[in-house]
PDB file of N, CA and C in Angstrom:
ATOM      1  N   UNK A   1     -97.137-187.128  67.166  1.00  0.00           N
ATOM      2  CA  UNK A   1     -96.849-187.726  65.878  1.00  0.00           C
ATOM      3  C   UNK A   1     -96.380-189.174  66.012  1.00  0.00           C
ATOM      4  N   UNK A   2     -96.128-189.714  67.214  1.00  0.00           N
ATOM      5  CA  UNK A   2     -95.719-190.785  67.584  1.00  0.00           C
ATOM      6  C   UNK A   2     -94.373-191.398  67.124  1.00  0.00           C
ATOM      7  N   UNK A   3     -93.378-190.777  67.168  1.00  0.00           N
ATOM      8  CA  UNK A   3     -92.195-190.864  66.385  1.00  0.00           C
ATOM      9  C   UNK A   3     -91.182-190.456  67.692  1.00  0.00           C
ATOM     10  N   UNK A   4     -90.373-191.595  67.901  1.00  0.00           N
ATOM     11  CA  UNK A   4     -89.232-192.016  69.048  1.00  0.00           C
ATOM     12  C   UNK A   4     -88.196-190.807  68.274  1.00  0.00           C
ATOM     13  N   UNK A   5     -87.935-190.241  68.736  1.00  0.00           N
ATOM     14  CA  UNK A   5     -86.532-189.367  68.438  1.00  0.00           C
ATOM     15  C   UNK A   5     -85.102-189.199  69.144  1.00  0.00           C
ATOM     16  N   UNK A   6     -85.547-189.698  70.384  1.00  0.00           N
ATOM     17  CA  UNK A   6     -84.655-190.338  70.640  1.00  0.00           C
ATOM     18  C   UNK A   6     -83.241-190.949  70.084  1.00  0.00           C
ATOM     19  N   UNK A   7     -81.946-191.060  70.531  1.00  0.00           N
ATOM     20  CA  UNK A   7     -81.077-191.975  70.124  1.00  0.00           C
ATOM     21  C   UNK A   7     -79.769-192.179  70.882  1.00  0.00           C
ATOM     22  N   UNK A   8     -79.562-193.122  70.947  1.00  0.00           N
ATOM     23  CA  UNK A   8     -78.562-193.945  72.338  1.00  0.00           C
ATOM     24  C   UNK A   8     -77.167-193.615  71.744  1.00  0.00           C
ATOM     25  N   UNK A   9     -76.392-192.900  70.999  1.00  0.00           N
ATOM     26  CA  UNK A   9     -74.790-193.259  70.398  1.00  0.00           C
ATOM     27  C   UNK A   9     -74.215-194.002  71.273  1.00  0.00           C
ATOM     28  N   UNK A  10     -73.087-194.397  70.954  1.00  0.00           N
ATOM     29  CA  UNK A  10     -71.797-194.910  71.333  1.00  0.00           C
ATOM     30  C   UNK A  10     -71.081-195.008  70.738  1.00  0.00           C
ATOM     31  N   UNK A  11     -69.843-194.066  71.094  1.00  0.00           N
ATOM     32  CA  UNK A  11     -69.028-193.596  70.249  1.00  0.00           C
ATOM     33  C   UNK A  11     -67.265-194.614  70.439  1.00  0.00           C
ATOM     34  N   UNK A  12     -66.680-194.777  69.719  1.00  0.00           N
ATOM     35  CA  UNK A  12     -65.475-195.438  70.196  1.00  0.00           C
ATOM     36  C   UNK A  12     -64.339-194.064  69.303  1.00  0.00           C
ATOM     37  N   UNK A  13     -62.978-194.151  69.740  1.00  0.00           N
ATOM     38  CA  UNK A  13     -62.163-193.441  68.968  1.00  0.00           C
ATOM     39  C   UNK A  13     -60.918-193.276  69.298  1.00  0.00           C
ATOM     40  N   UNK A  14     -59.895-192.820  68.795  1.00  0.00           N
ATOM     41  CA  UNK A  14     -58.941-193.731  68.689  1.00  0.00           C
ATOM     42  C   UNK A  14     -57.925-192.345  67.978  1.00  0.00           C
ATOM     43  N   UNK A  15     -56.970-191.911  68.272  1.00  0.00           N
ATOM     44  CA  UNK A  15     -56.045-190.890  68.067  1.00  0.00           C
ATOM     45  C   UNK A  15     -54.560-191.178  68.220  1.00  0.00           C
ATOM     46  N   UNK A  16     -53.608-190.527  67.599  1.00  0.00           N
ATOM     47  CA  UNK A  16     -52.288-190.968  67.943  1.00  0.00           C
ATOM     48  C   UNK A  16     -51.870-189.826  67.075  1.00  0.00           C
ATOM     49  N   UNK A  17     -50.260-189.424  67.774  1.00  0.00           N
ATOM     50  CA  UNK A  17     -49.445-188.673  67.126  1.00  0.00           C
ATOM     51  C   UNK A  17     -48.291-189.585  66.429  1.00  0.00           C
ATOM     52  N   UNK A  18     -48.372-189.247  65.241  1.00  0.00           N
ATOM     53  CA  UNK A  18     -47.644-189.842  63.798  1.00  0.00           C
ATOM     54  C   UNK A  18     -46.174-189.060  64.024  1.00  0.00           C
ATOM     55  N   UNK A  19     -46.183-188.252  63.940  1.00  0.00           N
ATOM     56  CA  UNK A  19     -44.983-187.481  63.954  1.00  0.00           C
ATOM     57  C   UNK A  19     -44.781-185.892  65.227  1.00  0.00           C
ATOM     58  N   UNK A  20     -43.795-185.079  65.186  1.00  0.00           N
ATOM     59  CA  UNK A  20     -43.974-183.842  66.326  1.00  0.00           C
ATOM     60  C   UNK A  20     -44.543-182.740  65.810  1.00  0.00           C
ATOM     61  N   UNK A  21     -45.521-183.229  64.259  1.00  0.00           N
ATOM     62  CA  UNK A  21     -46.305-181.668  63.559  1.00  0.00           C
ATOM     63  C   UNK A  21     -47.437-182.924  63.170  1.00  0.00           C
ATOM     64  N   UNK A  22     -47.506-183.850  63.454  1.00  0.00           N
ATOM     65  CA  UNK A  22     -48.645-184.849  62.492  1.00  0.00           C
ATOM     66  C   UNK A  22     -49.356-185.469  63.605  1.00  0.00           C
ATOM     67  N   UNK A  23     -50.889-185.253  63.731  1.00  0.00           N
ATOM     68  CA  UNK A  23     -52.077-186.059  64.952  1.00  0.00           C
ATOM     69  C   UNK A  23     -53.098-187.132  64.064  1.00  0.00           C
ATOM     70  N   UNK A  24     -53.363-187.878  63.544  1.00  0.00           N
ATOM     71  CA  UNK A  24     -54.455-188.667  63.125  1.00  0.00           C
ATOM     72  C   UNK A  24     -54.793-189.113  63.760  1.00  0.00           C
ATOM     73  N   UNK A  25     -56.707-189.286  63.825  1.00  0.00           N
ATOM     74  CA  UNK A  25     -57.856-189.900  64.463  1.00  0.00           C
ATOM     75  C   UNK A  25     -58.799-190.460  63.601  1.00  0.00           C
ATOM     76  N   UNK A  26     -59.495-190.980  64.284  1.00  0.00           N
ATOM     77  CA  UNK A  26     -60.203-192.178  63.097  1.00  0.00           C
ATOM     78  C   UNK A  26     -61.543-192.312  65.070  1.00  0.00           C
ATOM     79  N   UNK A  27     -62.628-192.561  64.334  1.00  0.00           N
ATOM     80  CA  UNK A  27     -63.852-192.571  65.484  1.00  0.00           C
ATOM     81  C   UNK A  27     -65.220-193.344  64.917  1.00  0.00           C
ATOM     82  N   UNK A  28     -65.753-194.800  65.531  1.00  0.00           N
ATOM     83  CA  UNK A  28     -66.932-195.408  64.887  1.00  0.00           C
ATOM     84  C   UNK A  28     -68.055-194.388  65.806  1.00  0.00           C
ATOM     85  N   UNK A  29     -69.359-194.243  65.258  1.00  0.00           N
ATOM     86  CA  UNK A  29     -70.192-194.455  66.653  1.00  0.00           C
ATOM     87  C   UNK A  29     -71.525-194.348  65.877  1.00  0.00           C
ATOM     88  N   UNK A  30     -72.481-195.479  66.938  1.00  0.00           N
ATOM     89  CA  UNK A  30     -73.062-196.640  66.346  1.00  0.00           C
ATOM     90  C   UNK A  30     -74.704-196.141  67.438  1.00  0.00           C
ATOM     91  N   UNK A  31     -75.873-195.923  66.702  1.00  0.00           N
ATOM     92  CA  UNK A  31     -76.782-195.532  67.723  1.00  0.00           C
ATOM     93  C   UNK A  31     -76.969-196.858  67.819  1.00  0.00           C
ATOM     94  N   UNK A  32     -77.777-196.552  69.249  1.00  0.00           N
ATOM     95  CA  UNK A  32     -78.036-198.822  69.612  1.00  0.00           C
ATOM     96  C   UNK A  32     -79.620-198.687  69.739  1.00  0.00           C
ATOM     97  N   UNK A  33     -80.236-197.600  69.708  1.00  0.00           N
ATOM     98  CA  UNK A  33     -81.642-197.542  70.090  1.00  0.00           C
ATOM     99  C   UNK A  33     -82.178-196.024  69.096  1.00  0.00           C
ATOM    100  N   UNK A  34     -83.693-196.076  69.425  1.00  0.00           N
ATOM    101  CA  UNK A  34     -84.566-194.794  68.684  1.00  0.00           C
ATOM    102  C   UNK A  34     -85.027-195.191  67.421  1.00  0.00           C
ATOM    103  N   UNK A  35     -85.424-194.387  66.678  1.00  0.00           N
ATOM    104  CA  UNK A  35     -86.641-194.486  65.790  1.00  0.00           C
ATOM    105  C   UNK A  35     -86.262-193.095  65.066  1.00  0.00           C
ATOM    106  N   UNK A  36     -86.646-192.657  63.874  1.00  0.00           N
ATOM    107  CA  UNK A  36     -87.193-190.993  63.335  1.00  0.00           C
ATOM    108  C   UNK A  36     -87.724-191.160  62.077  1.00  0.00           C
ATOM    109  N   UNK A  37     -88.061-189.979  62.166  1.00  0.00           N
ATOM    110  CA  UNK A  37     -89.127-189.934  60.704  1.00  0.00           C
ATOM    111  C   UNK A  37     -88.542-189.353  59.902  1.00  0.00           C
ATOM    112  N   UNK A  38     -88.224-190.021  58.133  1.00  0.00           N
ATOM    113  CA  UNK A  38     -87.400-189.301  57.405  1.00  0.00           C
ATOM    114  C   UNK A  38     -88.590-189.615  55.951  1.00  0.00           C
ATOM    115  N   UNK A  39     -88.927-188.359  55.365  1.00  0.00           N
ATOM    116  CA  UNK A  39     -89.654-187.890  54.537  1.00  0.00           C
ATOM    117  C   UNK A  39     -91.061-188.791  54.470  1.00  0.00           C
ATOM    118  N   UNK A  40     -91.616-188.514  55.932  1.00  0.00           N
ATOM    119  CA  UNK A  40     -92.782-189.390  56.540  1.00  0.00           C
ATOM    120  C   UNK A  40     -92.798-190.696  56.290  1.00  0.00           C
ATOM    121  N   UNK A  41     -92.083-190.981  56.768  1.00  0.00           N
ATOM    122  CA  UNK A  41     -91.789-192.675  56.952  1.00  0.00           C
ATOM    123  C   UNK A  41     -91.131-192.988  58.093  1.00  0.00           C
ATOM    124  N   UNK A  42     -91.541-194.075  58.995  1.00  0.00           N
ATOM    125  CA  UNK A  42     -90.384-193.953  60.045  1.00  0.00           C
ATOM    126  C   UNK A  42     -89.492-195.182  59.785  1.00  0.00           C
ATOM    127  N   UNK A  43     -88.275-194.531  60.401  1.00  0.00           N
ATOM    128  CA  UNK A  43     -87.289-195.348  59.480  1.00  0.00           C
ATOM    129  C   UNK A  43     -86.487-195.439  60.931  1.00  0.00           C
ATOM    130  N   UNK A  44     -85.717-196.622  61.386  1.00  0.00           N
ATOM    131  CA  UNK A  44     -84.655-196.762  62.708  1.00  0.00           C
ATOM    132  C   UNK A  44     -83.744-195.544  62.556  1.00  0.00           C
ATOM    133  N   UNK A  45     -83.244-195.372  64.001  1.00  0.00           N
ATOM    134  CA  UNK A  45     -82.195-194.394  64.119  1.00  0.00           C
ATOM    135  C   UNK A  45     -80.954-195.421  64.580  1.00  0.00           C
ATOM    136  N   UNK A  46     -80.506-196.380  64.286  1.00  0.00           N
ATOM    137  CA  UNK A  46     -79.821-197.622  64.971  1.00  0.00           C
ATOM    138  C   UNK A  46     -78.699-197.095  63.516  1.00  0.00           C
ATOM    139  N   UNK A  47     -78.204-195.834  63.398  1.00  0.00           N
ATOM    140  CA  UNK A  47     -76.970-196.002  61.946  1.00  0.00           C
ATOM    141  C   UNK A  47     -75.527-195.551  62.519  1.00  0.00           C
ATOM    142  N   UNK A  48     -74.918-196.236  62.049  1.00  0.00           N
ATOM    143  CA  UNK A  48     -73.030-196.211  62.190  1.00  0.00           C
ATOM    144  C   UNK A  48     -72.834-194.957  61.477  1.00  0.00           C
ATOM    145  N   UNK A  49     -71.667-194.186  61.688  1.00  0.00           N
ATOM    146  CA  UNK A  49     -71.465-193.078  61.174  1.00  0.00           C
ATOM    147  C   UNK A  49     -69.824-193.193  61.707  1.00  0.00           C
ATOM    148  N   UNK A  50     -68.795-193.265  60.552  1.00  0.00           N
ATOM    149  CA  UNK A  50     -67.466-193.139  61.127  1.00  0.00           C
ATOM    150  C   UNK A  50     -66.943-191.452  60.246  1.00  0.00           C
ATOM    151  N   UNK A  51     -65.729-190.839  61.439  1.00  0.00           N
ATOM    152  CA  UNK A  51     -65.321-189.909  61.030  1.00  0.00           C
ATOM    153  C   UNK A  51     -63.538-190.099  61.254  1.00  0.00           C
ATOM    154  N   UNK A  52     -63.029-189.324  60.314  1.00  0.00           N
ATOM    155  CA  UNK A  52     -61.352-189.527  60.436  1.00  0.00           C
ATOM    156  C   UNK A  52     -60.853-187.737  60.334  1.00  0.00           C
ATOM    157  N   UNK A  53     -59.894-187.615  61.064  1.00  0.00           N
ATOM    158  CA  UNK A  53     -58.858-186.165  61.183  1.00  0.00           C
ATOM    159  C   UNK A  53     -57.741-186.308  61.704  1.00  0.00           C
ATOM    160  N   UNK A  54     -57.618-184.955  60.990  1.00  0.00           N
ATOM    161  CA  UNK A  54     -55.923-184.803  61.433  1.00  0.00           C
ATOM    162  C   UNK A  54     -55.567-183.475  61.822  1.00  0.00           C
ATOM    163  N   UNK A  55     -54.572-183.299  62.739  1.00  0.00           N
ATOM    164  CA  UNK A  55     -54.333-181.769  63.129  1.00  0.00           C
ATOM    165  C   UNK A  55     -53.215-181.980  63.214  1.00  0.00           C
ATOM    166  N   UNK A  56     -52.484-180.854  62.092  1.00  0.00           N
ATOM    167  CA  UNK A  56     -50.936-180.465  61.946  1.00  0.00           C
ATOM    168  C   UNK A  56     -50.510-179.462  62.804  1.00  0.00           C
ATOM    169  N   UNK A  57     -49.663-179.122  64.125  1.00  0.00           N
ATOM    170  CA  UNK A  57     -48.885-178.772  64.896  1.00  0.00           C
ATOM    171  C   UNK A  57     -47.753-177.911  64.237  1.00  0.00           C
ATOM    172  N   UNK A  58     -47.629-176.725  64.274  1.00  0.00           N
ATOM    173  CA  UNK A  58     -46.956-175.733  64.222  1.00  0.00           C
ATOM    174  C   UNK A  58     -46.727-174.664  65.622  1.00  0.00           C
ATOM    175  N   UNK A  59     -45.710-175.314  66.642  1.00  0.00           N
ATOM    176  CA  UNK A  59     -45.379-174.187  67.696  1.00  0.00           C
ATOM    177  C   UNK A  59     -46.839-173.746  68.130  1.00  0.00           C
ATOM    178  N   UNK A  60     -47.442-173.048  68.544  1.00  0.00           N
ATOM    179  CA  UNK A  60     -48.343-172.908  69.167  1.00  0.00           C
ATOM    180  C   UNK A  60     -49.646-172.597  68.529  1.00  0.00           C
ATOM    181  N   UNK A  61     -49.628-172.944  67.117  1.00  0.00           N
ATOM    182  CA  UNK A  61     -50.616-173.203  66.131  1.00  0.00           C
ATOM    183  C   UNK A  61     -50.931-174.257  65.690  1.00  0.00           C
ATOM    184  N   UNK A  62     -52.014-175.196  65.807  1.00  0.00           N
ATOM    185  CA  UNK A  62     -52.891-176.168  65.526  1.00  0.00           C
ATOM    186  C   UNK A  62     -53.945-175.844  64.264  1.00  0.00           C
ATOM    187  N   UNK A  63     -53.549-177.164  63.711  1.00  0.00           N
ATOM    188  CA  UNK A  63     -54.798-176.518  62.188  1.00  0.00           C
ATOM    189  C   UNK A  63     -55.237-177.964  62.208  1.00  0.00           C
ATOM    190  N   UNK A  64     -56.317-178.147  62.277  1.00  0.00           N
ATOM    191  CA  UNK A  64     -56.892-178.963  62.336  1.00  0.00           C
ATOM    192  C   UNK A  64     -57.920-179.590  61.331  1.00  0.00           C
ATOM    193  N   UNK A  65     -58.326-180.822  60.951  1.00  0.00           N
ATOM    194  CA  UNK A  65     -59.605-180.871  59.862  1.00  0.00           C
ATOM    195  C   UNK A  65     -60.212-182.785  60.144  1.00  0.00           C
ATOM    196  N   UNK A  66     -61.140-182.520  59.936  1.00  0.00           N
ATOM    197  CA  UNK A  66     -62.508-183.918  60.284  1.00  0.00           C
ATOM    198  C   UNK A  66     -63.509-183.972  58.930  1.00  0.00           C
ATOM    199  N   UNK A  67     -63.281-185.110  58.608  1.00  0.00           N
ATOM    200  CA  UNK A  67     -63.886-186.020  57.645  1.00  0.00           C
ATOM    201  C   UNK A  67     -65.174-186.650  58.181  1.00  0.00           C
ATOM    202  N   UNK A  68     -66.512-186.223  58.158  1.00  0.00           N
ATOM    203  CA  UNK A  68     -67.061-187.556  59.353  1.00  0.00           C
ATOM    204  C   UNK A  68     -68.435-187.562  58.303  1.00  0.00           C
ATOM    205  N   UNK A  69     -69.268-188.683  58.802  1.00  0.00           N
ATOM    206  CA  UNK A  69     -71.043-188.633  58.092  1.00  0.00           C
ATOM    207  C   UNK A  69     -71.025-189.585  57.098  1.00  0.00           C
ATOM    208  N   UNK A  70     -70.547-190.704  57.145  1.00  0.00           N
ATOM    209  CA  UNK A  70     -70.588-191.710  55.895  1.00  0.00           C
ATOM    210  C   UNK A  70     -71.421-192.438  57.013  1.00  0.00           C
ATOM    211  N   UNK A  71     -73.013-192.315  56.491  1.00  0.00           N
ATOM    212  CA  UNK A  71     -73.760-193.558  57.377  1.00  0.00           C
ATOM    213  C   UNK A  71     -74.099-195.067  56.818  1.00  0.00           C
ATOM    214  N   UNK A  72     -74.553-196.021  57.466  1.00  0.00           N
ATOM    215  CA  UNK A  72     -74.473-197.494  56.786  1.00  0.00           C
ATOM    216  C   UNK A  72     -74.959-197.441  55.552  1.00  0.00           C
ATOM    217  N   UNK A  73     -76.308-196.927  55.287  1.00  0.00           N
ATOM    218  CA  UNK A  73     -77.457-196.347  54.324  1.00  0.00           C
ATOM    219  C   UNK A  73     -76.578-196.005  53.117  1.00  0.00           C
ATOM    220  N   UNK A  74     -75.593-195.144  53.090  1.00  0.00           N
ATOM    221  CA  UNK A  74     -74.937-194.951  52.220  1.00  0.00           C
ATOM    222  C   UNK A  74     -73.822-195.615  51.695  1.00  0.00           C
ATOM    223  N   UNK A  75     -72.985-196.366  52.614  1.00  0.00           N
ATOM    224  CA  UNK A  75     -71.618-196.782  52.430  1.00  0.00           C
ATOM    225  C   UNK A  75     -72.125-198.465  51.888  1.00  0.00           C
ATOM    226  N   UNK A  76     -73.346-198.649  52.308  1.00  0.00           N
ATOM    227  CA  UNK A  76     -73.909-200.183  52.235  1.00  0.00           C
ATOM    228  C   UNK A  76     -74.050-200.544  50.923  1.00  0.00           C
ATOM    229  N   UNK A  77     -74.494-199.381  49.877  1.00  0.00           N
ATOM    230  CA  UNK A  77     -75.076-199.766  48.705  1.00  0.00           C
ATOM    231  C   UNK A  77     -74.054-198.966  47.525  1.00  0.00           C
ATOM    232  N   UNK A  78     -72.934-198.602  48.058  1.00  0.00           N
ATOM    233  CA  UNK A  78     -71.461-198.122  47.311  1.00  0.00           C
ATOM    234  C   UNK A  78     -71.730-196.589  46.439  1.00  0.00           C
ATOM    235  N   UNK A  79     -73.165-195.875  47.105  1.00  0.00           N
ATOM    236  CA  UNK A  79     -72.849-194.651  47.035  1.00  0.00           C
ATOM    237  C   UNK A  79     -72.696-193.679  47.679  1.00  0.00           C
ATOM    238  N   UNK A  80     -71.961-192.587  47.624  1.00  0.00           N
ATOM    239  CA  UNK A  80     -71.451-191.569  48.396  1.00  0.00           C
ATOM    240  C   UNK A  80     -71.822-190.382  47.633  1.00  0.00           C
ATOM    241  N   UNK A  81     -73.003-189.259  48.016  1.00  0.00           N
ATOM    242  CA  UNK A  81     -73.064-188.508  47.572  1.00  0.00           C
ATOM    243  C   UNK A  81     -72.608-187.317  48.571  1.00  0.00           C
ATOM    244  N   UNK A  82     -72.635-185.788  47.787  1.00  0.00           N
ATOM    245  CA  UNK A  82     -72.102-184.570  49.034  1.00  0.00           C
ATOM    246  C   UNK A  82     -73.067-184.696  49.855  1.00  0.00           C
ATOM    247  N   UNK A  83     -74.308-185.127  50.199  1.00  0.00           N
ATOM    248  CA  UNK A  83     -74.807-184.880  51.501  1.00  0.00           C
ATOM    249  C   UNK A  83     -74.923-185.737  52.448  1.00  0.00           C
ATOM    250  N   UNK A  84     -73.222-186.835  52.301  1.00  0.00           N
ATOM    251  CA  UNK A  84     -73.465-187.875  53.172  1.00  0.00           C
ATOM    252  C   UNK A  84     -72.193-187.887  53.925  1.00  0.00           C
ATOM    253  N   UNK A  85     -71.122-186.552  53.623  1.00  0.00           N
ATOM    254  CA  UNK A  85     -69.853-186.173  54.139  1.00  0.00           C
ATOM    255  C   UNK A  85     -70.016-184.689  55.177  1.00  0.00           C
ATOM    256  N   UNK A  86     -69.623-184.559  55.572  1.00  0.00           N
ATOM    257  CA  UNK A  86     -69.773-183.295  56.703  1.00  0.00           C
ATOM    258  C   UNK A  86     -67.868-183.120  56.926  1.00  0.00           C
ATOM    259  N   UNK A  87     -67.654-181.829  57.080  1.00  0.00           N
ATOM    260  CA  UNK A  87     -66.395-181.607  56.872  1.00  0.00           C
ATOM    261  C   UNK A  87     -65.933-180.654  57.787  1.00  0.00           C
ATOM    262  N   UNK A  88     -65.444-180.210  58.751  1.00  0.00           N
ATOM    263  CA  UNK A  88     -64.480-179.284  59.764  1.00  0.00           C
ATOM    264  C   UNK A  88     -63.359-178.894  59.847  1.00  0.00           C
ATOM    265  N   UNK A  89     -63.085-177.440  59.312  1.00  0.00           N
ATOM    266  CA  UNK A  89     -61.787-177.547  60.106  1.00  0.00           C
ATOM    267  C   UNK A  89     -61.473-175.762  60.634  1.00  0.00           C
ATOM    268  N   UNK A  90     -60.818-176.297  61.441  1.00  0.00           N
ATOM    269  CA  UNK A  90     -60.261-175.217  62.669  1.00  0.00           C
ATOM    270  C   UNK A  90     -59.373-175.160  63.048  1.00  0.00           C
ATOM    271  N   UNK A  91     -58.801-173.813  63.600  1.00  0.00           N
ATOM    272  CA  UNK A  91     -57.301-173.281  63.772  1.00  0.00           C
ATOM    273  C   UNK A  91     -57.540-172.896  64.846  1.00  0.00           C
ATOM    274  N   UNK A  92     -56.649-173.455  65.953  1.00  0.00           N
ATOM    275  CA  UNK A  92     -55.963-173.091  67.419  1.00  0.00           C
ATOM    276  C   UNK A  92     -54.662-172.478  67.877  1.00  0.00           C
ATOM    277  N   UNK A  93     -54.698-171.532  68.279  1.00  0.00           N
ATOM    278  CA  UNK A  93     -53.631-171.048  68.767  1.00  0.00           C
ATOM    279  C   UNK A  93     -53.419-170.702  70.231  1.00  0.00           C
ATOM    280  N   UNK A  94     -52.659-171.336  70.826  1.00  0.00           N
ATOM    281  CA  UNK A  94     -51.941-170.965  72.376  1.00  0.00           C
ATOM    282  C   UNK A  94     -51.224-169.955  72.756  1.00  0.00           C
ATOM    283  N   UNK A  95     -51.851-168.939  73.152  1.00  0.00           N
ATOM    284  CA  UNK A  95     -50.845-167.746  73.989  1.00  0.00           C
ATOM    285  C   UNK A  95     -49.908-168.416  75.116  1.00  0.00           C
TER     286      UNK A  95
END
Protein backbone atom coordinates (compact mmCIF):
# COMPACT_ATOMS: atom_id res chain seq x y z
CA UNK A 1 0.00 0.00 0.00
CA UNK A 2 3.06 2.03 0.23
CA UNK A 3 2.39 3.75 3.46
CA UNK A 4 5.55 4.31 6.09
CA UNK A 5 4.01 3.25 9.43
CA UNK A 6 6.58 3.56 11.06
CA UNK A 7 7.25 6.24 13.90
CA UNK A 8 10.37 7.56 15.82
CA UNK A 9 8.71 9.08 19.47
CA UNK A 10 10.61 10.90 21.86
CA UNK A 11 9.30 11.19 24.82
CA UNK A 12 10.47 13.81 27.61
CA UNK A 13 8.76 13.77 31.29
CA UNK A 14 8.97 15.13 34.23
CA UNK A 15 7.34 13.98 37.82
CA UNK A 16 7.63 15.25 41.35
CA UNK A 17 6.10 14.63 44.70
CA UNK A 18 3.92 17.75 45.82
CA UNK A 19 3.19 16.55 49.09
CA UNK A 20 3.61 12.72 51.34
CA UNK A 21 -0.07 11.56 49.63
CA UNK A 22 0.30 13.98 46.35
CA UNK A 23 2.70 12.73 42.88
CA UNK A 24 2.12 15.03 39.69
CA UNK A 25 3.55 14.36 36.17
CA UNK A 26 3.22 16.17 33.14
CA UNK A 27 5.14 14.23 29.72
CA UNK A 28 5.69 15.91 25.88
CA UNK A 29 6.46 13.27 23.21
CA UNK A 30 6.96 14.34 19.78
CA UNK A 31 7.27 11.63 16.70
CA UNK A 32 10.38 13.04 14.61
CA UNK A 33 9.84 10.66 11.62
CA UNK A 34 7.01 8.19 9.62
CA UNK A 35 4.14 8.70 7.55
CA UNK A 36 0.27 6.85 7.96
CA UNK A 37 -2.72 6.67 6.28
CA UNK A 38 -5.73 8.27 7.89
CA UNK A 39 -9.13 7.81 6.00
CA UNK A 40 -6.96 7.12 2.71
CA UNK A 41 -4.94 9.92 2.65
CA UNK A 42 -1.49 9.90 3.79
CA UNK A 43 -1.02 12.26 6.25
CA UNK A 44 2.73 12.67 8.52
CA UNK A 45 3.06 10.79 11.68
CA UNK A 46 5.58 13.75 12.98
CA UNK A 47 2.44 14.75 15.98
CA UNK A 48 3.13 16.01 19.67
CA UNK A 49 0.89 14.41 22.06
CA UNK A 50 1.27 15.70 25.83
CA UNK A 51 -0.16 13.75 28.87
CA UNK A 52 -0.48 14.93 32.71
CA UNK A 53 -1.20 12.57 36.17
CA UNK A 54 -1.35 12.23 39.39
CA UNK A 55 -1.17 9.41 41.96
CA UNK A 56 -2.50 9.94 45.51
CA UNK A 57 -0.53 7.75 48.18
CA UNK A 58 -2.39 6.17 50.91
CA UNK A 59 0.05 3.71 53.12
CA UNK A 60 0.44 1.04 50.81
CA UNK A 61 -2.29 2.06 48.36
CA UNK A 62 -1.62 4.09 45.24
CA UNK A 63 -4.54 5.41 43.10
CA UNK A 64 -3.45 6.71 40.36
CA UNK A 65 -4.95 8.64 37.03
CA UNK A 66 -3.41 10.05 33.35
CA UNK A 67 -4.84 12.63 31.21
CA UNK A 68 -2.92 12.10 27.84
CA UNK A 69 -3.88 12.38 23.65
CA UNK A 70 -4.28 16.10 22.97
CA UNK A 71 -2.41 15.94 19.48
CA UNK A 72 -1.11 19.23 17.54
CA UNK A 73 -4.10 18.57 14.90
CA UNK A 74 -6.36 19.21 17.59
CA UNK A 75 -4.98 21.63 20.17
CA UNK A 76 -3.74 23.81 16.93
CA UNK A 77 -7.13 24.82 15.71
CA UNK A 78 -8.79 25.25 19.56
CA UNK A 79 -10.83 22.11 19.31
CA UNK A 80 -10.98 19.35 21.69
CA UNK A 81 -13.32 16.75 21.06
CA UNK A 82 -13.83 13.10 23.30
CA UNK A 83 -11.79 11.34 20.81
CA UNK A 84 -8.77 13.40 21.26
CA UNK A 85 -8.40 12.63 25.28
CA UNK A 86 -7.53 9.06 26.42
CA UNK A 87 -7.86 8.62 30.16
CA UNK A 88 -6.27 5.90 32.90
CA UNK A 89 -6.54 5.13 36.02
CA UNK A 90 -5.27 2.44 38.36
CA UNK A 91 -4.95 1.23 41.85
CA UNK A 92 -1.73 -0.29 43.42
CA UNK A 93 -1.31 -1.90 46.36
CA UNK A 94 1.96 -3.20 48.23
CA UNK A 95 1.94 -6.29 50.38
Amino acid sequence: DGFDRTRVPLTFGFETRAASWLSWRVSIQQSLHGALEVAGNKTTARTTTVGAGASLHWGSLQIDGLLQGVSNAAAGDGRLGSNDLMSNVSATYTF
